[in-house]
Structures are given as structure tokens and as C-alpha cells.
N, C-alpha and C. Protein backbone atom coordinates (compact mmCIF):
# COMPACT_ATOMS: atom_id res chain seq x y z
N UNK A 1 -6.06 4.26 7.68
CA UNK A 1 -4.79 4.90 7.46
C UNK A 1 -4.44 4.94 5.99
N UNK A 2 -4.61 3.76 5.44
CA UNK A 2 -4.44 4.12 3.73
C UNK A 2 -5.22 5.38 3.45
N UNK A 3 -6.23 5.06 3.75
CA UNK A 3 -6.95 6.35 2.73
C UNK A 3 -6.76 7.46 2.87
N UNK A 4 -5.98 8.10 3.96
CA UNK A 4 -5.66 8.99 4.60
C UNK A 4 -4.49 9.40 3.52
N UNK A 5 -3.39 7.97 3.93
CA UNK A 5 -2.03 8.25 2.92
C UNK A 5 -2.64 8.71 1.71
N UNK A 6 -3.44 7.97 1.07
CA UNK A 6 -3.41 7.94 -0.52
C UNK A 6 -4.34 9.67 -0.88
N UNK A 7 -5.04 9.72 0.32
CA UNK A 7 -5.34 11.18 0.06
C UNK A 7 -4.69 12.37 0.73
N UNK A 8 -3.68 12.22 0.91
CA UNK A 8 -2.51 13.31 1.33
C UNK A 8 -1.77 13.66 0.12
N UNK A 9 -2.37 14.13 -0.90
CA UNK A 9 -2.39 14.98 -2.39
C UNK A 9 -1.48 16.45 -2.69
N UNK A 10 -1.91 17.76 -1.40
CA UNK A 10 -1.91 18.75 -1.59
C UNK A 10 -0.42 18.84 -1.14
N UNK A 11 0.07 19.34 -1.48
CA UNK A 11 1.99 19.79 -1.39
C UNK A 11 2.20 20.11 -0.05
N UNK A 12 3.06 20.31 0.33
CA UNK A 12 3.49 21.23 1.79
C UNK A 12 4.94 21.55 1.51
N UNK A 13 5.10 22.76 2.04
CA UNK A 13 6.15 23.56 1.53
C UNK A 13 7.05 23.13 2.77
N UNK A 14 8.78 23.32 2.81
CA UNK A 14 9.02 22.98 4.12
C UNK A 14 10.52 22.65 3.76
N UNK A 15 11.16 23.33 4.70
CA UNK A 15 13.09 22.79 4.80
C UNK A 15 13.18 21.65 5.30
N UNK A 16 14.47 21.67 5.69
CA UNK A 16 15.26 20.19 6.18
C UNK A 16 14.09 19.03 7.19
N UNK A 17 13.43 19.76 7.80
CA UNK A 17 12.58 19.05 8.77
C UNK A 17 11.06 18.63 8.07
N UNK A 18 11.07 18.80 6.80
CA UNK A 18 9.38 18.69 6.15
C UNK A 18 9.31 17.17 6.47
N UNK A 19 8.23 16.72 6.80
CA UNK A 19 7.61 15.21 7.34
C UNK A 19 6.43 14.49 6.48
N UNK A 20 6.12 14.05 6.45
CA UNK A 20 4.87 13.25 5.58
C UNK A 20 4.51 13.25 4.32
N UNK A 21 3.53 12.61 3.75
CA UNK A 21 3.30 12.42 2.45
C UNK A 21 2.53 13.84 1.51
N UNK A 22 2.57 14.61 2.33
CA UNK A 22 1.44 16.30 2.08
C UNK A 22 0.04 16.24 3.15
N UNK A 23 -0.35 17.66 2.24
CA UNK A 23 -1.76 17.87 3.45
C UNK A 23 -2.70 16.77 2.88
N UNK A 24 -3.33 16.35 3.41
CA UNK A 24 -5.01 15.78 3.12
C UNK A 24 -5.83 16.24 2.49
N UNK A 25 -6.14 15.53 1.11
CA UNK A 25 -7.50 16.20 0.50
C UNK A 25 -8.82 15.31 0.84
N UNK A 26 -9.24 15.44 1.68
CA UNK A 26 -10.47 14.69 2.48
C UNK A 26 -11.57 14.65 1.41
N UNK A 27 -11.39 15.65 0.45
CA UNK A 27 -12.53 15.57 -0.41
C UNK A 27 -12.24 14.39 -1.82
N UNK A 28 -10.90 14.37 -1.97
CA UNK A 28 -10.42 13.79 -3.07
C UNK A 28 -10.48 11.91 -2.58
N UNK A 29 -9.99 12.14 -1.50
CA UNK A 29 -10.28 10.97 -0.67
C UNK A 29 -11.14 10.23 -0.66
N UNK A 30 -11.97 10.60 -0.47
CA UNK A 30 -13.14 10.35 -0.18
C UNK A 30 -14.43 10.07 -1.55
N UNK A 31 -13.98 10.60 -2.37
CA UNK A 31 -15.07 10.48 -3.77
C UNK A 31 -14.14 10.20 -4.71
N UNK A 32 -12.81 9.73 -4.89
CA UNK A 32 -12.31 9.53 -6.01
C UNK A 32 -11.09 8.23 -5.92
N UNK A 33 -12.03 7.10 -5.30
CA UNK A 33 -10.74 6.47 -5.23
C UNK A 33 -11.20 4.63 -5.29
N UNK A 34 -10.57 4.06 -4.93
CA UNK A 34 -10.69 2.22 -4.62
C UNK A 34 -10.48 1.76 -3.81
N UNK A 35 -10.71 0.93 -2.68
CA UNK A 35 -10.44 0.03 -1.69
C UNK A 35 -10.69 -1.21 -1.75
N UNK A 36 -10.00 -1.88 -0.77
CA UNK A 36 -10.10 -3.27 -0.78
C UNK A 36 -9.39 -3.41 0.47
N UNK A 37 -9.59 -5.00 1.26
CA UNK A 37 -8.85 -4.98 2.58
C UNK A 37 -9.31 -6.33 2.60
N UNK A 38 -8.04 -7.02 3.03
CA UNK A 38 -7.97 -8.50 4.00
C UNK A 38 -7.72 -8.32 5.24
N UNK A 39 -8.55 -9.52 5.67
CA UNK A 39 -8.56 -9.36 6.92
C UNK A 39 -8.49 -11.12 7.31
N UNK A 40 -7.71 -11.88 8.89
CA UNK A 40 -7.81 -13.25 8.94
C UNK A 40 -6.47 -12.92 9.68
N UNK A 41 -6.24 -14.65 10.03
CA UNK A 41 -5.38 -15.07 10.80
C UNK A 41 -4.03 -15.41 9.80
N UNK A 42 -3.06 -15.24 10.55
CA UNK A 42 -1.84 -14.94 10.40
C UNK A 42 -1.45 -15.56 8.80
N UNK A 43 -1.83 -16.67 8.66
CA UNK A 43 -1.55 -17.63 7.63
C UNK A 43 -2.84 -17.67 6.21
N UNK A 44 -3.62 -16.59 7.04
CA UNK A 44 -4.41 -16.27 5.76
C UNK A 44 -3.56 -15.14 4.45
N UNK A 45 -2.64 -14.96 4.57
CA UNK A 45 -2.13 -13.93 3.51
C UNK A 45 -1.56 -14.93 2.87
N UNK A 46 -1.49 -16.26 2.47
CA UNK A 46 -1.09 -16.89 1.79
C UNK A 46 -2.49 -17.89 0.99
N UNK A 47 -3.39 -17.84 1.79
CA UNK A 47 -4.99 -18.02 1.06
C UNK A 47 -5.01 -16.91 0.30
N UNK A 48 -5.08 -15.39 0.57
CA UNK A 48 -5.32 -14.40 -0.27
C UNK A 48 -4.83 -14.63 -1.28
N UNK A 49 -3.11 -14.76 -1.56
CA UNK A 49 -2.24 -14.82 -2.64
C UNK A 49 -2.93 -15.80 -3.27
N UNK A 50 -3.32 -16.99 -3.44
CA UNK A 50 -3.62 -18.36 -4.04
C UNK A 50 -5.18 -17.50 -4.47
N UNK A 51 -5.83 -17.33 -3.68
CA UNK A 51 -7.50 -16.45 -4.17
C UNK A 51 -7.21 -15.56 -5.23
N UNK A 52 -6.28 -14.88 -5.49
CA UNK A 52 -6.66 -13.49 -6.50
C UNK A 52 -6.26 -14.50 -8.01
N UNK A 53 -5.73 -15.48 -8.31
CA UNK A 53 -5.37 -16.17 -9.28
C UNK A 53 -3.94 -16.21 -9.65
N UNK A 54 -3.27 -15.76 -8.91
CA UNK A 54 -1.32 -15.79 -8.86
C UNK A 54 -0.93 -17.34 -8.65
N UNK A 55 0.15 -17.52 -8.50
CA UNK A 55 0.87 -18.73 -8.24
C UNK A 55 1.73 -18.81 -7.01
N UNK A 56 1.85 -17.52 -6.50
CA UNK A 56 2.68 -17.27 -5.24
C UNK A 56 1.93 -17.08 -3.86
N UNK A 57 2.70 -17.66 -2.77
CA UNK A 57 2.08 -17.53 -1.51
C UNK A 57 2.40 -16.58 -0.84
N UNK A 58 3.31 -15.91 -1.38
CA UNK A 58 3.80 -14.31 -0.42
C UNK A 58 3.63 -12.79 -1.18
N UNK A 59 2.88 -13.40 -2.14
CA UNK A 59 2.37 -12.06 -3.28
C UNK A 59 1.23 -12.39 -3.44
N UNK A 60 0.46 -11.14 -3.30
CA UNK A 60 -1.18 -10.94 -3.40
C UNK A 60 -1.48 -9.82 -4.77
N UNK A 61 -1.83 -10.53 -5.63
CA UNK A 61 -2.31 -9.22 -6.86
C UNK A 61 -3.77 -8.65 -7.02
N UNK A 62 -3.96 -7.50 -7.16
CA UNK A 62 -5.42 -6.73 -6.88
C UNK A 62 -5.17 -5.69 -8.00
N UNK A 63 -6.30 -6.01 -9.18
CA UNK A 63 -6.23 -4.82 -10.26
C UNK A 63 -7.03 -3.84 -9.90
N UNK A 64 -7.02 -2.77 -10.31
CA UNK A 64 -7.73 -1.72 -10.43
C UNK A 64 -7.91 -0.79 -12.07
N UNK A 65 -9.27 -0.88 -12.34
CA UNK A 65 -9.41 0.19 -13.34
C UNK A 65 -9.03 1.62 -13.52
N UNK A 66 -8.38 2.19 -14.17
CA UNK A 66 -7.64 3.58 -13.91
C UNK A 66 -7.88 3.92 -15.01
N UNK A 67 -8.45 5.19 -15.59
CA UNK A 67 -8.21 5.85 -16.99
C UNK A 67 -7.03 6.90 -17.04
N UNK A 68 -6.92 7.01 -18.12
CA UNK A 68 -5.49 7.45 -18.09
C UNK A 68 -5.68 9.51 -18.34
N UNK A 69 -7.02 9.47 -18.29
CA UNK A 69 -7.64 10.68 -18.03
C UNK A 69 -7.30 11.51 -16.66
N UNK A 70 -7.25 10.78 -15.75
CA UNK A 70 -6.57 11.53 -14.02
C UNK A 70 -5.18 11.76 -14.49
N UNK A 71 -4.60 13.15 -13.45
CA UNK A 71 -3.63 13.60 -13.89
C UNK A 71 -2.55 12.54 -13.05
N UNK A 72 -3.14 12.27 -11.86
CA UNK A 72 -2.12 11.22 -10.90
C UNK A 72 -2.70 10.15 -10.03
N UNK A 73 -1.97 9.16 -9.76
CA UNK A 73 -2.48 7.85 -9.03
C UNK A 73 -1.85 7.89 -7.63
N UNK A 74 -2.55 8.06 -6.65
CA UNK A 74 -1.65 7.57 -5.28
C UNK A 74 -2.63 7.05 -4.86
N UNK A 75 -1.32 5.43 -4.61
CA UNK A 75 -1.87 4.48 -3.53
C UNK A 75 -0.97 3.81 -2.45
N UNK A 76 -1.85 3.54 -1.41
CA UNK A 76 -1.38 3.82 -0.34
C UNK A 76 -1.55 2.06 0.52
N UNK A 77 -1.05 1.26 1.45
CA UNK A 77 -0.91 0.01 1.53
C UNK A 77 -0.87 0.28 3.03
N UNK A 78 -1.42 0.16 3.82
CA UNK A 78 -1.67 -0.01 5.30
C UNK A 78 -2.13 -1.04 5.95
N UNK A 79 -1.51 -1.69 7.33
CA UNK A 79 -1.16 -3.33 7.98
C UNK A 79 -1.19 -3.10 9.01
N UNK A 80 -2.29 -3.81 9.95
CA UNK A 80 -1.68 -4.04 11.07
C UNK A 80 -0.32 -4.91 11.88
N UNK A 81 0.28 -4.11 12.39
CA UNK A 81 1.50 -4.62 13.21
C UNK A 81 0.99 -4.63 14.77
N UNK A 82 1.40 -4.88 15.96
CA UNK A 82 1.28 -4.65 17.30
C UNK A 82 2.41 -3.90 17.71
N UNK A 83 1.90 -2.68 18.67
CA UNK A 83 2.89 -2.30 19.11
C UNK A 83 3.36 -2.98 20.26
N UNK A 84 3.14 -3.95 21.16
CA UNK A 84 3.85 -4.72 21.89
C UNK A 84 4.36 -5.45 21.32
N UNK A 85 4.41 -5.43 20.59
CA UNK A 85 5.42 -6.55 19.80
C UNK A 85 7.23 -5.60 19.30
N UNK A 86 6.18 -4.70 18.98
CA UNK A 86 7.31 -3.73 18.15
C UNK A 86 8.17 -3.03 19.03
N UNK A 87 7.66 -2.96 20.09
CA UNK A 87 8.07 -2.25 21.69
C UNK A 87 9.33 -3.75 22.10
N UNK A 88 8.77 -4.26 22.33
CA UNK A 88 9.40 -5.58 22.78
C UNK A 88 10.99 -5.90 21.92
N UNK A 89 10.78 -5.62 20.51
CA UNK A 89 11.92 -6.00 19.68
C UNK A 89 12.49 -4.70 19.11
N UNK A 90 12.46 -3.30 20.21
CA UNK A 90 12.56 -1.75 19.82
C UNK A 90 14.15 -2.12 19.88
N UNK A 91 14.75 -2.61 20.11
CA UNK A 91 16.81 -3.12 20.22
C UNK A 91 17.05 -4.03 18.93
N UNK A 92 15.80 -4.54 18.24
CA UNK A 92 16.15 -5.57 17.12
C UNK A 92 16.57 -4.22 15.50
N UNK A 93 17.40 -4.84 15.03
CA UNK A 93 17.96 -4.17 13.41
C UNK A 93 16.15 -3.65 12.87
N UNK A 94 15.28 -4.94 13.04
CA UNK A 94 14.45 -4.41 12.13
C UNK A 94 13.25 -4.82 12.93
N UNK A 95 12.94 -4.06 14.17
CA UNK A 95 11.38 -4.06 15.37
C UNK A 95 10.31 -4.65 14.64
N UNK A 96 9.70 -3.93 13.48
CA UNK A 96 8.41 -4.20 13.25
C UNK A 96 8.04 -6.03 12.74
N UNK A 97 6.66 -6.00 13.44
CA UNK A 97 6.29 -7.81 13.18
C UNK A 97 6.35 -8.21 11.26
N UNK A 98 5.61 -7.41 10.75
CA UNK A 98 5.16 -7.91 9.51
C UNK A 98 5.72 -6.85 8.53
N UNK A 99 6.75 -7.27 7.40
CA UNK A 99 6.86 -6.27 6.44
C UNK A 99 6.34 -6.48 4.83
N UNK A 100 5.50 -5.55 4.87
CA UNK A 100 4.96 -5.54 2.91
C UNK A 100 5.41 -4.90 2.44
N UNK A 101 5.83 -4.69 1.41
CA UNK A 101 5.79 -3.89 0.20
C UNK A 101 4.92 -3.95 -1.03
N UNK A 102 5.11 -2.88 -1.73
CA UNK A 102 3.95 -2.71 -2.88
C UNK A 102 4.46 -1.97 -4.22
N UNK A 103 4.62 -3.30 -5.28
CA UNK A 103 4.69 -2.83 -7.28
C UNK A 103 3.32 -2.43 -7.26
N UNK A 104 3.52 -1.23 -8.94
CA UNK A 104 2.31 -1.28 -9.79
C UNK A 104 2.72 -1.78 -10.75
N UNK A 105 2.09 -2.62 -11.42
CA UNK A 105 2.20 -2.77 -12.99
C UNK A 105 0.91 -2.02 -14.11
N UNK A 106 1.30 -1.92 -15.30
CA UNK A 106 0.41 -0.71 -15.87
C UNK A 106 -0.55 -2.13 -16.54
N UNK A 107 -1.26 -1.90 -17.45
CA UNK A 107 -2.13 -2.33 -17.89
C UNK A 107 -1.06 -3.58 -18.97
N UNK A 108 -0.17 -2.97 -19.89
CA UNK A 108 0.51 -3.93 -20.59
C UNK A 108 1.75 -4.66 -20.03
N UNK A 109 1.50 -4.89 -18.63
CA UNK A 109 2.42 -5.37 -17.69
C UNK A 109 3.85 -5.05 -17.71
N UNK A 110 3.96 -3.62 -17.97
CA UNK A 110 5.37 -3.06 -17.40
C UNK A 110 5.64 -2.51 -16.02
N UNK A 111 6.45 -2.53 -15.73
CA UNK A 111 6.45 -1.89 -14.17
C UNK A 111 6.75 -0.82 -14.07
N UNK A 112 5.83 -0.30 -13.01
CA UNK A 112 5.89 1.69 -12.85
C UNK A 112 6.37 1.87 -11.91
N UNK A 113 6.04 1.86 -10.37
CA UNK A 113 6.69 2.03 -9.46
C UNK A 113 6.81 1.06 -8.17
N UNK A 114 7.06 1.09 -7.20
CA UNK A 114 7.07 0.35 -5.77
C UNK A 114 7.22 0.80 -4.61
N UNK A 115 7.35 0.83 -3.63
CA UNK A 115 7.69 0.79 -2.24
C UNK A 115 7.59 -0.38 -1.38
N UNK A 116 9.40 -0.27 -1.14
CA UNK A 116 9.92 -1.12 -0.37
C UNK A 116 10.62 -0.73 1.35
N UNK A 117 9.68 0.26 1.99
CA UNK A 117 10.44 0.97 3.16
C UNK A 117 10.52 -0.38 4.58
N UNK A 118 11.08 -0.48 5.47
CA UNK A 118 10.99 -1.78 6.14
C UNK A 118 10.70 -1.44 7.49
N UNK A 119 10.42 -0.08 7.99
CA UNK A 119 10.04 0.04 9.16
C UNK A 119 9.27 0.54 9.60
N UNK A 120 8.07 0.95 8.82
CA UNK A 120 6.61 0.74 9.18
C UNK A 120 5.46 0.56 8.78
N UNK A 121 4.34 0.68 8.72
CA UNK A 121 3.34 -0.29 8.75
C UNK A 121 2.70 0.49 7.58
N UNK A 122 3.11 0.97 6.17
CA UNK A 122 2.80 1.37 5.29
C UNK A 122 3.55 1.66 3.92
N UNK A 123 3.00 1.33 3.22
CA UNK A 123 3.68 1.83 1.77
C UNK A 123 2.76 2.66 1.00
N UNK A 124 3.70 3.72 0.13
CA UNK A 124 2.74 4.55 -0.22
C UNK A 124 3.32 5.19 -1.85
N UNK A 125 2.66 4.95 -3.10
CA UNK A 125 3.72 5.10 -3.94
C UNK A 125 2.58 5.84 -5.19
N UNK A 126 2.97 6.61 -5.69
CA UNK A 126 2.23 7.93 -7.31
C UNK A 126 2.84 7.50 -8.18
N UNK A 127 1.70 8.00 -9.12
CA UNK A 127 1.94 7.78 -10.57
C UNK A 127 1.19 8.07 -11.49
N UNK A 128 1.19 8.69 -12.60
CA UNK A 128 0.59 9.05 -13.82
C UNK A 128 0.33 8.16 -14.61
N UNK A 129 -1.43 8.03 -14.69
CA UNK A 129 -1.73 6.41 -15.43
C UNK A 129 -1.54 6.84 -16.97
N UNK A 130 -0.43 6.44 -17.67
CA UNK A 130 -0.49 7.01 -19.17
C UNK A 130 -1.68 5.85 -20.34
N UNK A 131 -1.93 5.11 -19.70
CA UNK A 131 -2.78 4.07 -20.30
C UNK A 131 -3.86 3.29 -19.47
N UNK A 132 -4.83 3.25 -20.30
CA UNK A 132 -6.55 3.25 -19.58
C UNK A 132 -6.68 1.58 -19.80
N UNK A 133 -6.62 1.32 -18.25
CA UNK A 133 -6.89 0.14 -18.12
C UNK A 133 -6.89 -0.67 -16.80
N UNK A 134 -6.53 -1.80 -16.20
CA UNK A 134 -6.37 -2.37 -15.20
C UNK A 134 -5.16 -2.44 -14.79
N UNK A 135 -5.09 -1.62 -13.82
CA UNK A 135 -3.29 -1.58 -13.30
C UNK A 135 -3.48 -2.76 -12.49
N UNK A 136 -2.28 -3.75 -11.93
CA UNK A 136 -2.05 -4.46 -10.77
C UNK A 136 -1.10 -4.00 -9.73
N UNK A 137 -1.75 -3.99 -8.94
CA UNK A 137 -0.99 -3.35 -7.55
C UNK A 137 -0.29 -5.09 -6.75
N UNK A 138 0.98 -5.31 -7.07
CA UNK A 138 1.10 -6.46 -5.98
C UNK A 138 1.63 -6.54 -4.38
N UNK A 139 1.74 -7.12 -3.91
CA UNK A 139 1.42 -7.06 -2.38
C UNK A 139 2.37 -8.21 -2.27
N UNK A 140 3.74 -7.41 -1.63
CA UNK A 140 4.48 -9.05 -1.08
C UNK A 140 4.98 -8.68 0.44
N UNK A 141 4.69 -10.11 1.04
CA UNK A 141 4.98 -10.04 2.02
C UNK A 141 6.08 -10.35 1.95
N UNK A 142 7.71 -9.24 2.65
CA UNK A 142 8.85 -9.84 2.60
C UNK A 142 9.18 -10.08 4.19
N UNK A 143 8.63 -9.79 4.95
CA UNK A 143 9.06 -10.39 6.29
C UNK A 143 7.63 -10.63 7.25
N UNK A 144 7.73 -11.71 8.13
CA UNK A 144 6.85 -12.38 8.73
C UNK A 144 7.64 -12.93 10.17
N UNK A 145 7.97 -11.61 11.01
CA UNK A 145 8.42 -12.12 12.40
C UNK A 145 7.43 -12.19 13.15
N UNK A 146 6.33 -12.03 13.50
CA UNK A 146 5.25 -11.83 14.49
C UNK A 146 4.38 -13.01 13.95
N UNK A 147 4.50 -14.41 13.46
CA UNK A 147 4.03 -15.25 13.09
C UNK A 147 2.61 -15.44 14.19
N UNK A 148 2.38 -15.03 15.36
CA UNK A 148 0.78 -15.15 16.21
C UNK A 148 -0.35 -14.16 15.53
N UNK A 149 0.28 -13.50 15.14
CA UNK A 149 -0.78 -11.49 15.14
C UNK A 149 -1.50 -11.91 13.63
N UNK A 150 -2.73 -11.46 14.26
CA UNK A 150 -3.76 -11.41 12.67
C UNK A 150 -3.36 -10.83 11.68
N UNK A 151 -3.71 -10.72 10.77
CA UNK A 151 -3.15 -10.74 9.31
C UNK A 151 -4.81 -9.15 9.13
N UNK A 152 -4.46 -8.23 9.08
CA UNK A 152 -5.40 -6.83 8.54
C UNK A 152 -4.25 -6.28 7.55
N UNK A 153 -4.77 -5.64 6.28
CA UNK A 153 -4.96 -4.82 5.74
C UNK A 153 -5.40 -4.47 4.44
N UNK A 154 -5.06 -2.85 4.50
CA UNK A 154 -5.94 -2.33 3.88
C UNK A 154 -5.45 -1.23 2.68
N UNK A 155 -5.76 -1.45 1.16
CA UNK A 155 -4.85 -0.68 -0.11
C UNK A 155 -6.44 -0.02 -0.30
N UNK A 156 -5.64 1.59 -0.86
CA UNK A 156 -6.49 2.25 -0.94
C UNK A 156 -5.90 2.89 -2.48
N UNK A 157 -6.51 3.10 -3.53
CA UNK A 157 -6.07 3.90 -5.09
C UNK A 157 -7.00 5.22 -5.14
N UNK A 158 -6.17 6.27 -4.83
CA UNK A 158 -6.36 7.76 -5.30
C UNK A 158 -6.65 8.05 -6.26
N UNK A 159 -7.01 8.42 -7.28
CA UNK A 159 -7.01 9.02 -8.88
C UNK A 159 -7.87 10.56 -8.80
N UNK A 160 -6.92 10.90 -8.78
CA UNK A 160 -7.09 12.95 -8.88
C UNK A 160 -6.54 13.55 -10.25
N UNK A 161 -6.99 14.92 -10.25
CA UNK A 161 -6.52 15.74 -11.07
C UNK A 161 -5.61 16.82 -10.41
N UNK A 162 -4.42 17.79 -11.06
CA UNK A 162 -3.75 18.34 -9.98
C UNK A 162 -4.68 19.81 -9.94
């Protein structure tokens, strides 16, 4: 599903009812981008955080090389949730089991953008790398109601030209 998000590039035209992130460039997708993915039991996203070299147990940091040559960056942050779970707590303020969100920071550690949406199982956020280097994408977990359910996912970095 990330890679999908992060390669949904091409515009879509559309009134009051337009839906999603654009069309799919399957080709851009597919040959121009980065992945990475955890995978483990529930309480492994706090091994991850401690593994990448951070100090925090509910933030996971993952750089990526970017030249500042691509015209744009989309990346895309996809998690498994259960839908019996989410079904089960469909009357609760906020259903879904597990919520992430996702900063970039640029290479000289300023901050570019984020996504913080809380009701479903993705974040998805662009950007124009103006400087060639190792961006950090961080990864915080801000909610953890489904404390049984395995711990999957999966960040995917786009870098296209328009």
C-alpha cells in the first residue's frame, strides 16, 4: 500500500467529491524510489526505535539519500491495523488499533513536512528536496490501543521529476 500511495504522482482533476492522493505512476513507482519495512510483535516498535540509534521508544528514524536534483519527494507510511478490531470499536471517537504519524527532516535537520491524520492506516506527505543529502523520515507511534496485533509496516520514498 505505501508504494502505491507514494506512487500516486499524476494529478486528477475533480470538484467537491475528488478522493485520493492522484492517479498511479506504476512506472515511477516502481524504478524510482526506497523501501524499508518492520515487521514483529506488538512491542517490537519500541526495539526498532532503540535499533536505528534514537533515544526514544515511540519514534523510529530511517534516513534516506535524496538529491536535490528530483523535482519532488513523496512518501508514503503504511501499517497494519485489524479490521476486527476496528469493526468492534466502529462507536469509539477514534476505531482504529494503532496510530503513526510521519516528519521529514532535510539533511541540515530542519523540518519540512508531516502527517498527522488519526483514522487510518496511512500517512502520506511531498516535498521538494532543495538539498542533496540524507533526509530523516521519523515514525511516531502516537496511539497504541490494539496492544495484542503484530506490529507490520511499511515506508516507501518516491523521488520523481514532474
Amino acid at each position: 500500500m505505501a508504494k502505491m500511495l507514494a506512487g500516486a504522482t499524476d494529478p486528477i482533476t475533480g470538484g467537491y467529491d475528488k478522493i485520493g492522493q492522484g492517479g498511479i505512476d506504476f512506472l515511477s513507482a516502481q524504478y524510482s524510489g526506497h523501501w524499508a519495512w518492520w515487521s514483529g510483535n506488538n512491542a517490537s516498535f519500541s526495539s526498532f526505535a532503540q535499533d536505528d540509534g534514537g533515544t526514544s521508544a515511540t519514534q523510529i528514524e530511517h534516513k534516506v539519500y535524496i538529491s536535490s536534483s528530483f523535482d519532488q519527494v513523496r512518501a508514503s507510511l503504511a501499517w497494519l491495523n485489524r479490521g476486527n478490531y476496528t469493526y468492534s470499536h466502529r462507536n469509539d471517537a477514534h476505531a482504529i488499533g494503532m496510530d503513526l504519524d510521519v516528519s521529514v527532516y532535510a539533511p541540515n535537520g530542519s523540518y519540512l513536512v508531516g502527517s498527522a491524520s488519526w483514522d487510518n492506516p496511512h500517512e502520506t506527505v511531498s516535498f521538494t528536496p532543495t538539498q542533496t543529502g540524507y533526509y530523516t523520515f521519523k515514525i511516531t507511534r502516537f496511539a497504541n490501543r490494539e496492544t495484542a496485533s503484530n506490529f507490520k509496516m511499511g515506508l516507501y520514498v518516491n523521488y520523481y521529476a514532474n
